[in-house]
C-alpha atoms as a PDB file:
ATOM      1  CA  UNK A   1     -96.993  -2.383-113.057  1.00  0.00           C
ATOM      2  CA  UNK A   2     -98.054   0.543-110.470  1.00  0.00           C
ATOM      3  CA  UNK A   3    -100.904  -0.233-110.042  1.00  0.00           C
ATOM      4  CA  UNK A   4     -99.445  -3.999-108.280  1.00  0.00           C
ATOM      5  CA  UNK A   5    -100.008  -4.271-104.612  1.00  0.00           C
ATOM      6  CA  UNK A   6     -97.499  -5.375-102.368  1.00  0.00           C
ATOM      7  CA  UNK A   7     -98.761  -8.416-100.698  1.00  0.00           C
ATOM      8  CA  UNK A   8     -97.287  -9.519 -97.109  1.00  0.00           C
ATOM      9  CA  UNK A   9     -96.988 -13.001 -96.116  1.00  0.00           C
ATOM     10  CA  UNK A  10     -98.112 -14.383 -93.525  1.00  0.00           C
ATOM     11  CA  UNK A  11     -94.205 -15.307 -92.411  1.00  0.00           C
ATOM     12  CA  UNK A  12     -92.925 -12.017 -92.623  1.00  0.00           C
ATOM     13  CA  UNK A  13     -96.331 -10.205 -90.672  1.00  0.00           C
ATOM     14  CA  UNK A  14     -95.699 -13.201 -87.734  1.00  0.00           C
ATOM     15  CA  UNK A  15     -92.133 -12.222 -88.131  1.00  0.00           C
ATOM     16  CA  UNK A  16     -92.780  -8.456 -87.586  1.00  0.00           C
ATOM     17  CA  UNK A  17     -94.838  -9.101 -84.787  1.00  0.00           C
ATOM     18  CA  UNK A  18     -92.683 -11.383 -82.937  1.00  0.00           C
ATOM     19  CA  UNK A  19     -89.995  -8.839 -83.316  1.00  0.00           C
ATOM     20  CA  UNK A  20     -92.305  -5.318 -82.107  1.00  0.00           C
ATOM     21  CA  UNK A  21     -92.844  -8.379 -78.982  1.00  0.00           C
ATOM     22  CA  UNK A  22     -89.426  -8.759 -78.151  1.00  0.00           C
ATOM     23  CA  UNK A  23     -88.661  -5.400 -77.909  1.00  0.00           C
ATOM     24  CA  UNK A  24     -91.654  -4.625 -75.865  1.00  0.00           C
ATOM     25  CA  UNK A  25     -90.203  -7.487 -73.631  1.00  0.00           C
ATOM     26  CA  UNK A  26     -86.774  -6.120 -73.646  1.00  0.00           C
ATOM     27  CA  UNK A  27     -87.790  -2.540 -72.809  1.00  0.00           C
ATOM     28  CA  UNK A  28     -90.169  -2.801 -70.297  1.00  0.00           C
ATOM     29  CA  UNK A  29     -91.384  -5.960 -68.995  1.00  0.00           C
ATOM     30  CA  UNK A  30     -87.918  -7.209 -68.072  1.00  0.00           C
ATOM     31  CA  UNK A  31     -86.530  -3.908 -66.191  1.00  0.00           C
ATOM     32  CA  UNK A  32     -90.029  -4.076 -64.396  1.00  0.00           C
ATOM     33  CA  UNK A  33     -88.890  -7.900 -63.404  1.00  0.00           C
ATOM     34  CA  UNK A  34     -85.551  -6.828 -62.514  1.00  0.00           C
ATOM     35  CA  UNK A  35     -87.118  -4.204 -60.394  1.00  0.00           C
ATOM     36  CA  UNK A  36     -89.585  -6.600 -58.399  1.00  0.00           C
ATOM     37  CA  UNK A  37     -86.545  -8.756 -58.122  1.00  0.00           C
ATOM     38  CA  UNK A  38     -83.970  -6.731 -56.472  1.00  0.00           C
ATOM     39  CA  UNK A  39     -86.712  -4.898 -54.811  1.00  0.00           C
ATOM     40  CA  UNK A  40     -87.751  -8.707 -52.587  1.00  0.00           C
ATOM     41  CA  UNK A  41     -84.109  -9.168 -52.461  1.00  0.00           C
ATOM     42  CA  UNK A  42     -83.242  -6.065 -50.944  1.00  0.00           C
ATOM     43  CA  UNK A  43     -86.843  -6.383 -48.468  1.00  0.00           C
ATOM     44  CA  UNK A  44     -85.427 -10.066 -48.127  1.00  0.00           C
ATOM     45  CA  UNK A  45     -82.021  -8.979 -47.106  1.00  0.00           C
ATOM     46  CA  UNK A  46     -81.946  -6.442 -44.719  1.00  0.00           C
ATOM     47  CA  UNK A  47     -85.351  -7.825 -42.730  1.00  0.00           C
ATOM     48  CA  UNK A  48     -87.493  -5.048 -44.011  1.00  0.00           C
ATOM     49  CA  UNK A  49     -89.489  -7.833 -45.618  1.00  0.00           C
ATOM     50  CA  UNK A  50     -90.517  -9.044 -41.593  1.00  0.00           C
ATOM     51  CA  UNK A  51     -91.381  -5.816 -40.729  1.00  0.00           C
ATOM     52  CA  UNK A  52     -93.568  -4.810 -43.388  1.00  0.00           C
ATOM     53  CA  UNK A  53     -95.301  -8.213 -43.035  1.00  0.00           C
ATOM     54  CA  UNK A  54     -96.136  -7.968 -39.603  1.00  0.00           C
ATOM     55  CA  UNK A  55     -97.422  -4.496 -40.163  1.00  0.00           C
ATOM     56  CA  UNK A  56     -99.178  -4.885 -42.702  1.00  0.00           C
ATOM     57  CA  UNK A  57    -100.508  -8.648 -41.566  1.00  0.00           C
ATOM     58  CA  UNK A  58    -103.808  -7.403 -40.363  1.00  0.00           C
ATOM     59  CA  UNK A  59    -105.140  -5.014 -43.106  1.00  0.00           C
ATOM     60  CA  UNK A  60    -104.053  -7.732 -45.859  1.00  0.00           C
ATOM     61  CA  UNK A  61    -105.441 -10.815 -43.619  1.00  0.00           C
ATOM     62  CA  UNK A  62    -108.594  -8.720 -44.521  1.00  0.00           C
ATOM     63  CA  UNK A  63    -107.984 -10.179 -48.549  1.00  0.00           C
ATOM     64  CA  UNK A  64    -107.096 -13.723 -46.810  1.00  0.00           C
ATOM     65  CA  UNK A  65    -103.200 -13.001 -47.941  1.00  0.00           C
ATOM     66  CA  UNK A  66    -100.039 -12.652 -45.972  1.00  0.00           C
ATOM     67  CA  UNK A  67     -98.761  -9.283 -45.012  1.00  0.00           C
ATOM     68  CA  UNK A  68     -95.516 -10.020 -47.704  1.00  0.00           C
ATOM     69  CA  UNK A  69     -98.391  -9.700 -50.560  1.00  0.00           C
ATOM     70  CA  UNK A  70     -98.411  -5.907 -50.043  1.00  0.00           C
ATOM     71  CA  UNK A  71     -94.999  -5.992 -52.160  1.00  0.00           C
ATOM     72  CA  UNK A  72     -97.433  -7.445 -54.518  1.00  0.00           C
ATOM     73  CA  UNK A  73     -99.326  -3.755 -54.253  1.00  0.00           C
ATOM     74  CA  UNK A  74     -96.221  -1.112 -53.236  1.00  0.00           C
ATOM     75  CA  UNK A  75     -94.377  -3.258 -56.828  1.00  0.00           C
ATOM     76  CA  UNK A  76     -97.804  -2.287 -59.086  1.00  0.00           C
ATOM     77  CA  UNK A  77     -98.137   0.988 -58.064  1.00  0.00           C
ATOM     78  CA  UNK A  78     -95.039   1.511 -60.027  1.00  0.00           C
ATOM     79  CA  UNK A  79     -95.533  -1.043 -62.862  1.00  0.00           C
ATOM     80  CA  UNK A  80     -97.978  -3.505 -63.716  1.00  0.00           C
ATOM     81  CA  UNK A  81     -95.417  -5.848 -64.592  1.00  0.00           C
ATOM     82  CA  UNK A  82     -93.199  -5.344 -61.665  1.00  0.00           C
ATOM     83  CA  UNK A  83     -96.337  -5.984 -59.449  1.00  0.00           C
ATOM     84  CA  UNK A  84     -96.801  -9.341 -62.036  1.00  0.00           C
ATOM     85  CA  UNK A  85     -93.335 -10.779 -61.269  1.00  0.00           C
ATOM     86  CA  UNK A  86     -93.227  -9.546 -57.388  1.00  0.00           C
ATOM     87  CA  UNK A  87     -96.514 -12.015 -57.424  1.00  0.00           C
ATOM     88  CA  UNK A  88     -94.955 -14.112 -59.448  1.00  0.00           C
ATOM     89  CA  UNK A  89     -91.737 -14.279 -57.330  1.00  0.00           C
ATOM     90  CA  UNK A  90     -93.282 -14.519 -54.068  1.00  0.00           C
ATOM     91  CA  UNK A  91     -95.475 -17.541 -55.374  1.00  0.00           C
ATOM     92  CA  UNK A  92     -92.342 -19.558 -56.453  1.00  0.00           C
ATOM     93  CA  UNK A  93     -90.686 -19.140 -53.409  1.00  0.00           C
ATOM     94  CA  UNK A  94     -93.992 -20.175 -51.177  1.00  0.00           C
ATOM     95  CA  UNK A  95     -94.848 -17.125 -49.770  1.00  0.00           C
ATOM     96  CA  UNK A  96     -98.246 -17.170 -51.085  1.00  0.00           C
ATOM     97  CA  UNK A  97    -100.310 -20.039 -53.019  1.00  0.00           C
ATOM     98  CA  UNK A  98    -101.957 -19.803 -56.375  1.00  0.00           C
ATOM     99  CA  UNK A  99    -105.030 -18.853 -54.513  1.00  0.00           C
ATOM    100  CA  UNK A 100    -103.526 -15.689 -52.877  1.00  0.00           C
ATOM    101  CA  UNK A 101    -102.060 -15.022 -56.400  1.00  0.00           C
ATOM    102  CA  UNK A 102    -105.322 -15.041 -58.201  1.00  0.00           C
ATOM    103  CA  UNK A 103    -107.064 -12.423 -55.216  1.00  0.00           C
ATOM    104  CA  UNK A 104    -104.134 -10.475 -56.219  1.00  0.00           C
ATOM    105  CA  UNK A 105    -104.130 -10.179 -60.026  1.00  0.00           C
ATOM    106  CA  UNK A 106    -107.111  -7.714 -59.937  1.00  0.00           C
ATOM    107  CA  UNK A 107    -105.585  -5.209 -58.087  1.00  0.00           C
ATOM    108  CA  UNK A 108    -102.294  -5.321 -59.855  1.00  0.00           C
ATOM    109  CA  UNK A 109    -104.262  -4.942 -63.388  1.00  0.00           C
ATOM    110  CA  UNK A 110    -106.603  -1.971 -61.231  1.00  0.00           C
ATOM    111  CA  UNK A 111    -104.054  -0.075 -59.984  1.00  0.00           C
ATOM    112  CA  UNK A 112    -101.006  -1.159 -61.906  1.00  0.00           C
ATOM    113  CA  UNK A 113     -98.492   1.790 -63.110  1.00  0.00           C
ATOM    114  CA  UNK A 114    -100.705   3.980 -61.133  1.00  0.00           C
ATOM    115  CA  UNK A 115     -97.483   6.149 -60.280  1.00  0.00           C
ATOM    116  CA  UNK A 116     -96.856   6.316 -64.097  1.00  0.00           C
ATOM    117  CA  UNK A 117    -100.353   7.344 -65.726  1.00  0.00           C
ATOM    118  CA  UNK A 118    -100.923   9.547 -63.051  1.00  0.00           C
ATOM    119  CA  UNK A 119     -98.204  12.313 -64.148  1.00  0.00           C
ATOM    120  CA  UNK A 120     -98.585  11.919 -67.593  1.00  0.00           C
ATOM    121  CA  UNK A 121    -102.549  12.001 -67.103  1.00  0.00           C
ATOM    122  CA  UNK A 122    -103.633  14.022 -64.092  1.00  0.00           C
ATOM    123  CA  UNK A 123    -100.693  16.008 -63.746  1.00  0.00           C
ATOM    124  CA  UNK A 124     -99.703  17.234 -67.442  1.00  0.00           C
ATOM    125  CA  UNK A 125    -103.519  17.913 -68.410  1.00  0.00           C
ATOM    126  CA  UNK A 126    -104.074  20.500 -66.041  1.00  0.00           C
ATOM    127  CA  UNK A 127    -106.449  18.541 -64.236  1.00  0.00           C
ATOM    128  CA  UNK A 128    -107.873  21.005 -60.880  1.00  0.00           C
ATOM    129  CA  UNK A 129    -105.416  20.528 -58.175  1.00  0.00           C
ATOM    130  CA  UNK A 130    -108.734  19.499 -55.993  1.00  0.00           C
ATOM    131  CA  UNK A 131    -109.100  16.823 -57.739  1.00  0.00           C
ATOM    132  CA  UNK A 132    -105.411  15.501 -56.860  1.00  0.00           C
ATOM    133  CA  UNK A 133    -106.272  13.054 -54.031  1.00  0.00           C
ATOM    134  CA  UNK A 134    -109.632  11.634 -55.082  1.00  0.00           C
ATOM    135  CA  UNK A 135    -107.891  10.590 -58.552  1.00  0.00           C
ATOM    136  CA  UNK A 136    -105.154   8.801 -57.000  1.00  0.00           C
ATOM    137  CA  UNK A 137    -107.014   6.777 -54.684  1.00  0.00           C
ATOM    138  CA  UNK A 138    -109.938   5.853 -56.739  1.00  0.00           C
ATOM    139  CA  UNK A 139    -107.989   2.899 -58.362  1.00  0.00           C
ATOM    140  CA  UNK A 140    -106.401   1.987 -55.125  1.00  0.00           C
ATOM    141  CA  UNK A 141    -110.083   1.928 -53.207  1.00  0.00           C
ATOM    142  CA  UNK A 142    -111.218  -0.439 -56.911  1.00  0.00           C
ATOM    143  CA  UNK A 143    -107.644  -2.657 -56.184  1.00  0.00           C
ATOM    144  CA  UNK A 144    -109.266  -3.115 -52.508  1.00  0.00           C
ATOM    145  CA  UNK A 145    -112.685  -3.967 -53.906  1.00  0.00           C
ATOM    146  CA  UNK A 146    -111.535  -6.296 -56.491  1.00  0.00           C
ATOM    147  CA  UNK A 147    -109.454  -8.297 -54.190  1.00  0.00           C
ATOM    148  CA  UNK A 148    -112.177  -8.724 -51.279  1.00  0.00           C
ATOM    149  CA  UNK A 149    -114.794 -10.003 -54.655  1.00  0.00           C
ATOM    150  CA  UNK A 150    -112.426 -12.065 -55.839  1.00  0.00           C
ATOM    151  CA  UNK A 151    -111.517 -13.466 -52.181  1.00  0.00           C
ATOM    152  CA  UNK A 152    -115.707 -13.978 -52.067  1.00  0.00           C
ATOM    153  CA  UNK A 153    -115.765 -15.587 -55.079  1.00  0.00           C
ATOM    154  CA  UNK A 154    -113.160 -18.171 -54.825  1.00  0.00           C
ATOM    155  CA  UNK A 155    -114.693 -19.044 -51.694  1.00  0.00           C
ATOM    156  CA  UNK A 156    -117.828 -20.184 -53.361  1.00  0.00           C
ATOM    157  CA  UNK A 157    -115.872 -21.668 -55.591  1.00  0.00           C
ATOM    158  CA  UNK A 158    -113.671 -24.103 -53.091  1.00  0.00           C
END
């Protein structure tokens, strides 16, 4: 009798599963959503959302988006997910169309949680502090490249 495996069906692997995914949702894609959220709302709210569109208008016109889809960027370079539903968010509400949303999904996968891997990477391994700048803005400069190939790209496309 010891030498019996213990076989798992397929219910109770699917069940496991669905359960590690729930918490997963529960712990860190929804306080990245709540995040993006309150972080438009409070841009919305007190008019900061204007400014930074108008400021930013020209260097994002460059990616053929609006100057609100730097939220899209500032909202990944703390979380991949926040930068997901900031998209996401600023989609449903007509800010930008699906075409916008698509040049942006590159960069937010590129350069998503940047803020994040970078001080448990660069800074706890003892990387040389003259390497500091050139690390950080590697994945921004490949968010930048991404988005102007995928803007190409979707223009063949049309």
């Amino acid at each position: 009798m010891d030498n019996i495996k213990n076989n798992v069906s397929t219910v109770e692997v699917f069940m496991k599963g669905a359960k590690k995914g729930l918490t997963i949702a529960l712990e860190q894609i929804a306080p990245a959503m709540v995040l993006a959220y309150a972080l438009i709302v409070f841009l919305q709210t007190t008019g900061l959302m204007n400014i930074i569109a108008k400021v930013l208008n020209p260097v994002m016109g460059i990616f053929g988006l609006p100057g609100e889809a730097a939220l899209v960027i500032i909202a990944a370079f703390f979380a991949k997910a926040a930068g997901a539903a900031a998209g996401l968010m600023l989609y449903q509400n007509g800010t930008i169309t699906q075409e916008q949303a698509t040049i942006l999904y590159p960069a937010v996968i590129l350069m998503g949680t940047l803020i994040g891997h970078y001080a448990r990477i660069v800074l706890v391994s003892g990387v040389s502090k003259k390497y500091y700048k050139i690390l950080l803005f590697i994945p921004l400069i490949d968010a930048a490249v991404a988005m102007f190939i995928t803007k190409i790209i979707l223009g063949i496309f049309r």
